[in-house]
Protein backbone atom coordinates (compact mmCIF):
# COMPACT_ATOMS: atom_id res chain seq x y z
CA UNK A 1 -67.05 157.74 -96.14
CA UNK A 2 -70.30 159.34 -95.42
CA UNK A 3 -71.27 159.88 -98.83
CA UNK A 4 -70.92 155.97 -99.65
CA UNK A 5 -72.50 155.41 -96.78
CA UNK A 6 -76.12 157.30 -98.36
CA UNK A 7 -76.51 154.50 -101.17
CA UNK A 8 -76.95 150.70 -101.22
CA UNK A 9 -73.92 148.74 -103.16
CA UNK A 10 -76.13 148.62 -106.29
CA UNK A 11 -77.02 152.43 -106.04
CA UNK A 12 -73.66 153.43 -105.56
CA UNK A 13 -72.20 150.98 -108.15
CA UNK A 14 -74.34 152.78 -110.51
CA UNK A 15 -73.15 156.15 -109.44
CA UNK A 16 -69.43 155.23 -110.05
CA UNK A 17 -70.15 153.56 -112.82
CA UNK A 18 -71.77 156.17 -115.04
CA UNK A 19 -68.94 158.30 -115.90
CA UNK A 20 -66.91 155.68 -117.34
CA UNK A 21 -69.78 154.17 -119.46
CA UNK A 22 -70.25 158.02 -120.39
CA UNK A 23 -67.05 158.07 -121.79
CA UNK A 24 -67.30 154.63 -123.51
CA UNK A 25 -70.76 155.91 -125.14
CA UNK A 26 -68.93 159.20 -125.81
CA UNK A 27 -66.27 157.62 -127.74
CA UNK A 28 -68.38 155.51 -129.57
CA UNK A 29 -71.30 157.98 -130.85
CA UNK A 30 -68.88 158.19 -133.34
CA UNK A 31 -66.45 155.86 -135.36
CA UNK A 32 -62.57 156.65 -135.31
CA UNK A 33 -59.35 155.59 -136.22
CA UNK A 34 -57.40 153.76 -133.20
CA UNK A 35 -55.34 157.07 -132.65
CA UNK A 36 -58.27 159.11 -132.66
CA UNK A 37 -60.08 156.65 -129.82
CA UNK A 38 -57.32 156.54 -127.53
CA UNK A 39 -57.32 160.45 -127.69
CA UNK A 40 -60.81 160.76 -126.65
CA UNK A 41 -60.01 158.38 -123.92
CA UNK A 42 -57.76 159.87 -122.12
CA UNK A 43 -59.63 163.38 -122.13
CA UNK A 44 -62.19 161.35 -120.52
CA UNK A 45 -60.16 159.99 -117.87
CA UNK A 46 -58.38 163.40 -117.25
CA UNK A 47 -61.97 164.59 -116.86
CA UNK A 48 -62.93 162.18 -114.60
CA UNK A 49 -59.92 162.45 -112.51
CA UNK A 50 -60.58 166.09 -112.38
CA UNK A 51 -63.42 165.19 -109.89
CA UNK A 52 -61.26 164.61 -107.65
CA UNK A 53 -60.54 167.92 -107.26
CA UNK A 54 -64.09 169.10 -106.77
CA UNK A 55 -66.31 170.96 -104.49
CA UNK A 56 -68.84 167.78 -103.96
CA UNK A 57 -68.01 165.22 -101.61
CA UNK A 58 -70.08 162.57 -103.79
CA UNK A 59 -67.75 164.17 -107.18
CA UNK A 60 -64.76 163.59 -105.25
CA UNK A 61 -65.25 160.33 -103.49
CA UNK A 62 -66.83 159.11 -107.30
CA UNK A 63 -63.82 160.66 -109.24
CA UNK A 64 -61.51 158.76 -106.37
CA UNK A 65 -63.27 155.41 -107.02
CA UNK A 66 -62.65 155.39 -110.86
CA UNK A 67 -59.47 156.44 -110.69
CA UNK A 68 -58.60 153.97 -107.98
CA UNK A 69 -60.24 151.32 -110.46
CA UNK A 70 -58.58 152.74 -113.97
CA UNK A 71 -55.56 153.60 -113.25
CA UNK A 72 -54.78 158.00 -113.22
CA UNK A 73 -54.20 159.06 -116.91
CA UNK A 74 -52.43 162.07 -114.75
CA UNK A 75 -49.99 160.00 -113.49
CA UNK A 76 -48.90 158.11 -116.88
CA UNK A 77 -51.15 155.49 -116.49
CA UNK A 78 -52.89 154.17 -120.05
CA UNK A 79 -56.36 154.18 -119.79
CA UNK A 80 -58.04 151.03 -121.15
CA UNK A 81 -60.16 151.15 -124.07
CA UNK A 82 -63.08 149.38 -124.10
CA UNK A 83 -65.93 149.36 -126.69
CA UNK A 84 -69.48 147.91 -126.80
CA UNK A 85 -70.29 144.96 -128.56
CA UNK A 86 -73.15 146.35 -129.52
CA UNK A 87 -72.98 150.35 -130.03
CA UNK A 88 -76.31 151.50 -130.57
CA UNK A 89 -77.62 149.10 -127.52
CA UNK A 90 -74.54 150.11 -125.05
CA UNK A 91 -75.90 153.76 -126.15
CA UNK A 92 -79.19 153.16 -125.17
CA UNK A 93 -78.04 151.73 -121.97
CA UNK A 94 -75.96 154.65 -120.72
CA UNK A 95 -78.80 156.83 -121.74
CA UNK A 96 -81.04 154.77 -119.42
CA UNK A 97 -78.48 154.64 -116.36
CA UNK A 98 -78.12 158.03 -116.91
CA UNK A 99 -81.66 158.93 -116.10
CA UNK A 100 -81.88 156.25 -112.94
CA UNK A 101 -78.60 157.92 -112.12
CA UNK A 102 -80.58 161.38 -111.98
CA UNK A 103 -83.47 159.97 -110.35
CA UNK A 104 -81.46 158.55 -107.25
CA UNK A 105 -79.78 161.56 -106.84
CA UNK A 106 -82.74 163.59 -106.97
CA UNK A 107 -84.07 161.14 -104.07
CA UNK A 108 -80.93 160.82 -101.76
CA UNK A 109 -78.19 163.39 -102.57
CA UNK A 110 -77.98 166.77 -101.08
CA UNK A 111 -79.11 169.01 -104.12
CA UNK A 112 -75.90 170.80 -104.77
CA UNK A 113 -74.23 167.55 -104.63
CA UNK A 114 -77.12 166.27 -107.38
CA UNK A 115 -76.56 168.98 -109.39
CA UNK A 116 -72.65 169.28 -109.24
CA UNK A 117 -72.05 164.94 -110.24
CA UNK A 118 -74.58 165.33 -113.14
CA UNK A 119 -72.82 168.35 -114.55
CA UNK A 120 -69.43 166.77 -114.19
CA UNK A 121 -71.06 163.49 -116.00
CA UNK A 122 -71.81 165.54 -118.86
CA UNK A 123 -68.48 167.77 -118.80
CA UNK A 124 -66.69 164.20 -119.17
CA UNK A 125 -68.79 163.10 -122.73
CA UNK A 126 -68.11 166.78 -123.70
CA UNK A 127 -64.65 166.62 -122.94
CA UNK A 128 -64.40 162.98 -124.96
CA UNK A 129 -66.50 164.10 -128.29
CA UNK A 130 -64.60 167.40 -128.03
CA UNK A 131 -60.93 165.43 -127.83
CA UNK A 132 -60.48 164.37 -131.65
CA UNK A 133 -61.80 165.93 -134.73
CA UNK A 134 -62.96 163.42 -136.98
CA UNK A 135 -62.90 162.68 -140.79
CA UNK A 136 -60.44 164.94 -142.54
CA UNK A 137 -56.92 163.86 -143.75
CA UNK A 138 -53.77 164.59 -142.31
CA UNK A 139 -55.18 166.36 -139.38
CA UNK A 140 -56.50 169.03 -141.57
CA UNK A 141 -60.28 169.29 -141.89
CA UNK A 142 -63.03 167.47 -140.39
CA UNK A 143 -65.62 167.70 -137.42
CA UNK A 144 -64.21 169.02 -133.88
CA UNK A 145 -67.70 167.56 -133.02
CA UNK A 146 -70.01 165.42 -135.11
CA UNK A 147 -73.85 165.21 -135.43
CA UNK A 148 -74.14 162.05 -133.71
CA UNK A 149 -71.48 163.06 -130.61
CA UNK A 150 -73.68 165.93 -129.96
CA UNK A 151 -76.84 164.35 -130.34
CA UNK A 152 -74.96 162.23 -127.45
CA UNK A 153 -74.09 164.54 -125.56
CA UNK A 154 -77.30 166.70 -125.50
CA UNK A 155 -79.66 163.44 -124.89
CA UNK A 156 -77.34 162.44 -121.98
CA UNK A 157 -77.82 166.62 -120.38
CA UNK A 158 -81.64 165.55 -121.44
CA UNK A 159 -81.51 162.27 -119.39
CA UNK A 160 -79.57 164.01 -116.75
CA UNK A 161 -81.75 166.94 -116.96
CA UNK A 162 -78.73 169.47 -116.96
């Protein structure tokens, strides 16, 4: 494809990378229950397989890659959870992929393309710390989204400079 064809392995690895480790970090900003996890999960994955159906030939042929890898949560298929062993560390590290993520593009991707991948990035950890409301009991009460999902969120549209 010639949108693969733009990047070197490691480039590219990094681009189809990123929104899964988004949605990893995403989940993670903030602790939940098991139930609450695998909910956040597959809103990320529907997100990301939602690229598929976009506009950008790099959004699409990304999206295509990660659902090729994962598995499509739109097809039945259980995403995988994974976590970090070490949160605030596998945070930092998304934040900093994140920005080399927005640096390549702004070097090699046709602008649209640049600007339509890092908005999708950040639609995916919105979709994630948007999935679950957390603390409450019973389903009633809680956050829709906490403090430290948004500060998530807005520091990855800061690295990403959406």
């Amino acid at each position: 494809m010639d949108t693969e064809r733009k990047y070197t392995d490691e480039e590219w690895g990094l681009l189809v990378g990123l929104p899964q480790s988004v949605l990893i970090a995403a989940s993670q900003a903030e602790h939940d229950g098991a139930r609450r996890t695998r909910e956040e999960w597959t809103a990320g994955m529907t997100a990301i397989a939602d690229g598929r159906g976009s506009s950008s030939a790099l959004v699409n042929a990304v999206a295509a890659e990660v659902v090729t890898r994962q598995g499509d949560v739109t097809d039945g298929d259980e995403p995988p959870v994974i976590e970090f062993p070490d949160r605030d560390a596998g945070l930092a590290d998304v934040l900093s992929r994140a920005k080399a993520a927005h640096e390549l593009l702004a070097a090699k991707a046709e602008p649209a393309d640049a600007e339509a991948y890092r908005f999708w990035v950040v639609t995916v950890a919105e979709q994630v710390v948007g999935a679950a409301r957390t603390g409450g009991v019973l389903g009633l009460g809680g956050e829709q989204v906490t403090p430290a999902e948004r500060s998530f969120r807005d520091e990855l549209a800061a690295a990403l400079e959406v």
